[in-house]
C-alpha atoms as a PDB file:
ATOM      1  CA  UNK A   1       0.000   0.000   0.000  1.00  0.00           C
ATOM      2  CA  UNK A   2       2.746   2.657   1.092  1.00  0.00           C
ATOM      3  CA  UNK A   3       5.249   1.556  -1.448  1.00  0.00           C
ATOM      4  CA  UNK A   4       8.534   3.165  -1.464  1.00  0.00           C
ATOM      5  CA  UNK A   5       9.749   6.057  -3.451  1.00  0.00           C
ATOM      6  CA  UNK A   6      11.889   5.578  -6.578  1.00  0.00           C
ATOM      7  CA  UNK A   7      14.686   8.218  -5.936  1.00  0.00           C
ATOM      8  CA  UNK A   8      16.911   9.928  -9.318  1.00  0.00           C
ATOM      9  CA  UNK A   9      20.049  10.360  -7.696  1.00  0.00           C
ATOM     10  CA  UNK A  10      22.523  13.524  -9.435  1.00  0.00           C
ATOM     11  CA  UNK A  11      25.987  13.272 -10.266  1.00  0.00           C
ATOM     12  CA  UNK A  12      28.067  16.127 -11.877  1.00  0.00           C
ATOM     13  CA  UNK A  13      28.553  15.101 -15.334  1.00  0.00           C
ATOM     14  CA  UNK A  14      31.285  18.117 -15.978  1.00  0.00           C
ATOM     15  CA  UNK A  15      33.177  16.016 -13.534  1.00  0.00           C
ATOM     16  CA  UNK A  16      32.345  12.618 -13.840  1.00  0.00           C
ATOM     17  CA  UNK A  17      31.617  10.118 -16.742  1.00  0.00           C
ATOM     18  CA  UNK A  18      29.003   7.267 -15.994  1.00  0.00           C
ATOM     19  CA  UNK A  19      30.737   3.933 -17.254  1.00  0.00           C
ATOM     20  CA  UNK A  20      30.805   0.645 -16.781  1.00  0.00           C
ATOM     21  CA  UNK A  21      34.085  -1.213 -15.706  1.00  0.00           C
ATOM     22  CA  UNK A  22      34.287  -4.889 -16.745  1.00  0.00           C
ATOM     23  CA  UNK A  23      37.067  -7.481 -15.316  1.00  0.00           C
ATOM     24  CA  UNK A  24      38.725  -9.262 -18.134  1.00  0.00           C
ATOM     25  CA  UNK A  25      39.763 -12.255 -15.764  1.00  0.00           C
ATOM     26  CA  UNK A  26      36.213 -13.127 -14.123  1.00  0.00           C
ATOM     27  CA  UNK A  27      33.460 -10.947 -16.168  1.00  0.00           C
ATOM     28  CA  UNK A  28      32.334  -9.410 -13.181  1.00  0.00           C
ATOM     29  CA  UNK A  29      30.718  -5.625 -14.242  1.00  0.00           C
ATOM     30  CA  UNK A  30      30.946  -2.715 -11.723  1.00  0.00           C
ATOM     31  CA  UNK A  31      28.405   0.337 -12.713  1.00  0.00           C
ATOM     32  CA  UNK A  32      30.082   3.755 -11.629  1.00  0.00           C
ATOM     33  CA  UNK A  33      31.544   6.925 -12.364  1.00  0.00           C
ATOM     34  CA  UNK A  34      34.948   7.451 -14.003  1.00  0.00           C
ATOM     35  CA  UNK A  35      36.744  11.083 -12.422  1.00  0.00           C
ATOM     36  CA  UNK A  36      37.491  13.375 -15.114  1.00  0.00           C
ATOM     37  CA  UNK A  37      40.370  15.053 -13.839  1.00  0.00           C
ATOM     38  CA  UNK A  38      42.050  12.058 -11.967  1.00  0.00           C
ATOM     39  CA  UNK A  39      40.605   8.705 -13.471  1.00  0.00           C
ATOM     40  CA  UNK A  40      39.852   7.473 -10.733  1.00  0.00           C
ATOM     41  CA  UNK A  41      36.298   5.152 -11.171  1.00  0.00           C
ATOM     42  CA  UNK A  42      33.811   4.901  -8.077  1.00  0.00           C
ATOM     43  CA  UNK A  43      31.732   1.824  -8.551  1.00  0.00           C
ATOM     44  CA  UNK A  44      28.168   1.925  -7.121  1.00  0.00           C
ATOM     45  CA  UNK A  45      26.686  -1.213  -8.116  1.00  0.00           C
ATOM     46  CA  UNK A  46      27.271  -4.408  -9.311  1.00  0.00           C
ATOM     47  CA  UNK A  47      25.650  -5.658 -12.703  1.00  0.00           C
ATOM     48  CA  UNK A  48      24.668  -9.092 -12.894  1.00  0.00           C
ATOM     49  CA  UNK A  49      21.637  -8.897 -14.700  1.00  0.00           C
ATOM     50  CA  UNK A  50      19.795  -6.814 -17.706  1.00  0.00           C
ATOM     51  CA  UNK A  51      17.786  -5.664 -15.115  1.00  0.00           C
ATOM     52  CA  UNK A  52      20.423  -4.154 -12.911  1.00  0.00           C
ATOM     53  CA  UNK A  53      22.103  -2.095 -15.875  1.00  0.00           C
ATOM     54  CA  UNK A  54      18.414  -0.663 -16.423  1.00  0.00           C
ATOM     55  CA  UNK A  55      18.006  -0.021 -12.282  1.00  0.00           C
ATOM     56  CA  UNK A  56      21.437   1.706 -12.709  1.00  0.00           C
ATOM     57  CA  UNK A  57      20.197   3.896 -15.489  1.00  0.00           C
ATOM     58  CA  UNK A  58      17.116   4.858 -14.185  1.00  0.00           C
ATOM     59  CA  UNK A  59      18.511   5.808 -10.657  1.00  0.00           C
ATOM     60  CA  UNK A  60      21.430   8.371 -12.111  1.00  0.00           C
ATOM     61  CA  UNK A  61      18.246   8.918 -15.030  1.00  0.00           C
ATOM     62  CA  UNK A  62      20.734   8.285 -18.194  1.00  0.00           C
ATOM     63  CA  UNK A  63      19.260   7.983 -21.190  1.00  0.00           C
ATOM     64  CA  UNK A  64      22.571   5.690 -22.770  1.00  0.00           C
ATOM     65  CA  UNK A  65      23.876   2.571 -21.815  1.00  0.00           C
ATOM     66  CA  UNK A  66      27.508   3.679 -20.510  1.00  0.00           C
ATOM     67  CA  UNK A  67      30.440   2.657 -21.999  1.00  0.00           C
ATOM     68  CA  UNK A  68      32.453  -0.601 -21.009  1.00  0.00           C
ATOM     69  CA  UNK A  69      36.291   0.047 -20.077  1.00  0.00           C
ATOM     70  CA  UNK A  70      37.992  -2.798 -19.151  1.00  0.00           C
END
């Protein structure tokens, strides 16, 4: 009945790149943001599923599937 709220989080695009970092050894995908200025990449979920990548996009409200960097 009281269902929760579906919350858009923000990020700075101007200083940080949504991407997706893949491992090469296992597979395992990270979703996060990549630091302009340094490089350094935050992850803030893990993607195991379709449905994941589309929770990720809907949360941070991007319209394109990020990029994979491995």
């Amino acid at each position: 009945m009281f269902g929760k709220k579906k919350q858009v989080l923000t990020f700075d695009p101007a200083e940080k790149i949504p991407m997706l970092h893949a491992s090469i050894c296992t597979g395992e995908t990270a979703a996060g943001f990549k630091d302009r200025k340094t490089g350094h990449f935050e992850e803030v979920m893990l993607i195991r599923s379709d449905a994941d990548l589309k929770e990720f996009m809907r949360r941070y409200d991007l319209k394109e599937v990020p990029k994979k960097e491995y």
